[in-house]
Protein backbone atom coordinates (compact mmCIF):
# COMPACT_ATOMS: atom_id res chain seq x y z
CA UNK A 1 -4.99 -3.93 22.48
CA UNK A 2 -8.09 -1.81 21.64
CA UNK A 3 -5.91 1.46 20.92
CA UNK A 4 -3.23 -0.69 18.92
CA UNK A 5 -6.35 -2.50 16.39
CA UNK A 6 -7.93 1.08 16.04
CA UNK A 7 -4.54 2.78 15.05
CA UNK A 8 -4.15 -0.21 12.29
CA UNK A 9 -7.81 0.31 11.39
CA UNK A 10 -7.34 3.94 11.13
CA UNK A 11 -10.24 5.08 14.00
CA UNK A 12 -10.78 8.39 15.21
CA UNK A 13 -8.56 8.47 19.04
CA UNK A 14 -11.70 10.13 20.32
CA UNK A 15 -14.32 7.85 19.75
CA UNK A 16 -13.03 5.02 17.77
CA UNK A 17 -15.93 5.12 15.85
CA UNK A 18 -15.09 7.28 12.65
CA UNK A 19 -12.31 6.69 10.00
CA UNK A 20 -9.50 9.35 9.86
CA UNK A 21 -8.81 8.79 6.16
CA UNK A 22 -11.46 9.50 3.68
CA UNK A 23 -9.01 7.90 0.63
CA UNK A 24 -5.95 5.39 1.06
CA UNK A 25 -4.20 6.46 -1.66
CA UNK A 26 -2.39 4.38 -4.41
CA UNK A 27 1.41 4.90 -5.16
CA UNK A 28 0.66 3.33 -8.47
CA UNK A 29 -1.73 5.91 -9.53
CA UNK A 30 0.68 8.82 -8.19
CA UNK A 31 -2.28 9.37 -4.95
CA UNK A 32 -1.79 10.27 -1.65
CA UNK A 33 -3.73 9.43 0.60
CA UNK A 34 -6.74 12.31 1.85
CA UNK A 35 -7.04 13.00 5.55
CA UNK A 36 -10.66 13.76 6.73
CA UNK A 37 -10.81 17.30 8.22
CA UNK A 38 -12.75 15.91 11.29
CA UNK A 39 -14.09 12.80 12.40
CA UNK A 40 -17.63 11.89 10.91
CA UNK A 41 -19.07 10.47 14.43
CA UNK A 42 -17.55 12.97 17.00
CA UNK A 43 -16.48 15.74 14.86
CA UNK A 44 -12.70 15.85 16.28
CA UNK A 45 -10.83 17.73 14.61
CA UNK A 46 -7.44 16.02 13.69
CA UNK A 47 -5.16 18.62 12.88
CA UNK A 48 -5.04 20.38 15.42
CA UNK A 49 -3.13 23.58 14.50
CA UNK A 50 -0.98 24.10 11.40
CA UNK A 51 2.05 22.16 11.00
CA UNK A 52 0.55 19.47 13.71
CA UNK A 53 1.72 16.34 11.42
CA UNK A 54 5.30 18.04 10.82
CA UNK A 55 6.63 15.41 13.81
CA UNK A 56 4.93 12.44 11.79
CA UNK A 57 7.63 12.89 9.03
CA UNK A 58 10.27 11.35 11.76
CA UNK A 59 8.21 8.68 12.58
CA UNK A 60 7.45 7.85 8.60
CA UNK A 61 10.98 7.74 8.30
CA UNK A 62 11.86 5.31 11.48
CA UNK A 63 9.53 3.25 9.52
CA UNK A 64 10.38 3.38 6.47
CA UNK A 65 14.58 2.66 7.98
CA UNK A 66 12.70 -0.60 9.74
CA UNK A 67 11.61 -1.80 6.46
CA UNK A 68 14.57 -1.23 4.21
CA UNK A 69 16.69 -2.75 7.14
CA UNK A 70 14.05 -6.17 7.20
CA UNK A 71 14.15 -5.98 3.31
CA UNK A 72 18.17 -5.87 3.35
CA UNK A 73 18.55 -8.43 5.82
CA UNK A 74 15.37 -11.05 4.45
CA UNK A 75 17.63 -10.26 0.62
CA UNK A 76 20.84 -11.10 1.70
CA UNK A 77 19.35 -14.84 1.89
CA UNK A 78 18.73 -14.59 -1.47
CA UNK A 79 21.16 -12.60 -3.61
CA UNK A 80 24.40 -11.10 -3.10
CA UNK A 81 24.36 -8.79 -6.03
CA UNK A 82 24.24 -5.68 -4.56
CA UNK A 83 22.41 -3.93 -7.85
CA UNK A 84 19.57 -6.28 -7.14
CA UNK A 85 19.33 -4.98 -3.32
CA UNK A 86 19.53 -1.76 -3.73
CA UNK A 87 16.63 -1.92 -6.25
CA UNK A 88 14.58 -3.98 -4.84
CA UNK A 89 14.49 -1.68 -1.43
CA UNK A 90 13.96 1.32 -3.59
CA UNK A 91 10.70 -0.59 -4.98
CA UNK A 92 9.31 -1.77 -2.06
CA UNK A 93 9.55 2.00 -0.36
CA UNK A 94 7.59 3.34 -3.23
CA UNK A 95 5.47 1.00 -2.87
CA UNK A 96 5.04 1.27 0.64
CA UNK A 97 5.29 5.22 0.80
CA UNK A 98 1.43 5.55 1.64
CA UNK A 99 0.89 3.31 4.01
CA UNK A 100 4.47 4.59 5.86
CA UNK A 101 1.99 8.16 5.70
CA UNK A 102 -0.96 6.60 6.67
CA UNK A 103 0.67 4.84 9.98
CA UNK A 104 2.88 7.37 10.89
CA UNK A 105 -0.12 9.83 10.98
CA UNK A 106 -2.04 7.48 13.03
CA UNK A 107 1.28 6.92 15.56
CA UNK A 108 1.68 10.94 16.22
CA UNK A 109 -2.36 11.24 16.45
CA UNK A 110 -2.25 8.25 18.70
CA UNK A 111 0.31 9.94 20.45
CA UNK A 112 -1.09 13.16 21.16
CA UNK A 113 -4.72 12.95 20.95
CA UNK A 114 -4.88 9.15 21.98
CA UNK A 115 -7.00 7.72 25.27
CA UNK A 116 -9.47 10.68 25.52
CA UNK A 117 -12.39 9.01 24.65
CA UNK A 118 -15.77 10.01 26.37
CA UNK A 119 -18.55 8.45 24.26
């Protein structure tokens, strides 16, 4: 439960400790979100290579299929116009676009750096 609470909180994999996102970004504002280079209580380094959060695009967009599919079926309770639908899914994935990055970061560094902690 511990590794599942940090990867919500957005905690280092190492130590658990540190935060791996210095900003959270704001859709709104046109921000994405900015990654820390490495952790500010065990110095990990997160990206591990270049290209090391290419994989976390797939799991963005598993997510971001889970919620349109929820959205679709939680609308079709309340409208059947299909212009309605389609633009109310296109909202809510805008305005769900950074957290999608934010978690799907956190699942592939879970993933791959996850359960090495030391301290």
């Amino acid at each position: 439960m511990s590794t599942f609470i940090d990867i919500i909180t957005e905690k280092c994999p190492v130590c658990g400790k540190g935060h791996v996102f210095a900003k959270k970004g704001n859709p709104l504002l046109f921000q994405m979100p900015k990654m820390e280079t490495n952790c500010t209580v065990c110095g990990h380094k997160f990206e591990r290579e270049p290209g090391y959060f290419f994989g976390s695009m797939f799991v963005s967009y598993a997510i971001a299929v889970a919620e349109m599919i929820a959205v679709f079926v939680i609308m079709q309770f309340f409208t059947t116009d299909f212009a309605t639908l389609v633009t109310t899914i296109a909202i809510l994935s805008v305005l769900f676009s950074t957290f999608n990055f934010r978690k799907s970061r956190m699942l592939w560094i879970y993933m791959f750096d996850g359960g090495k902690r030391s301290l």
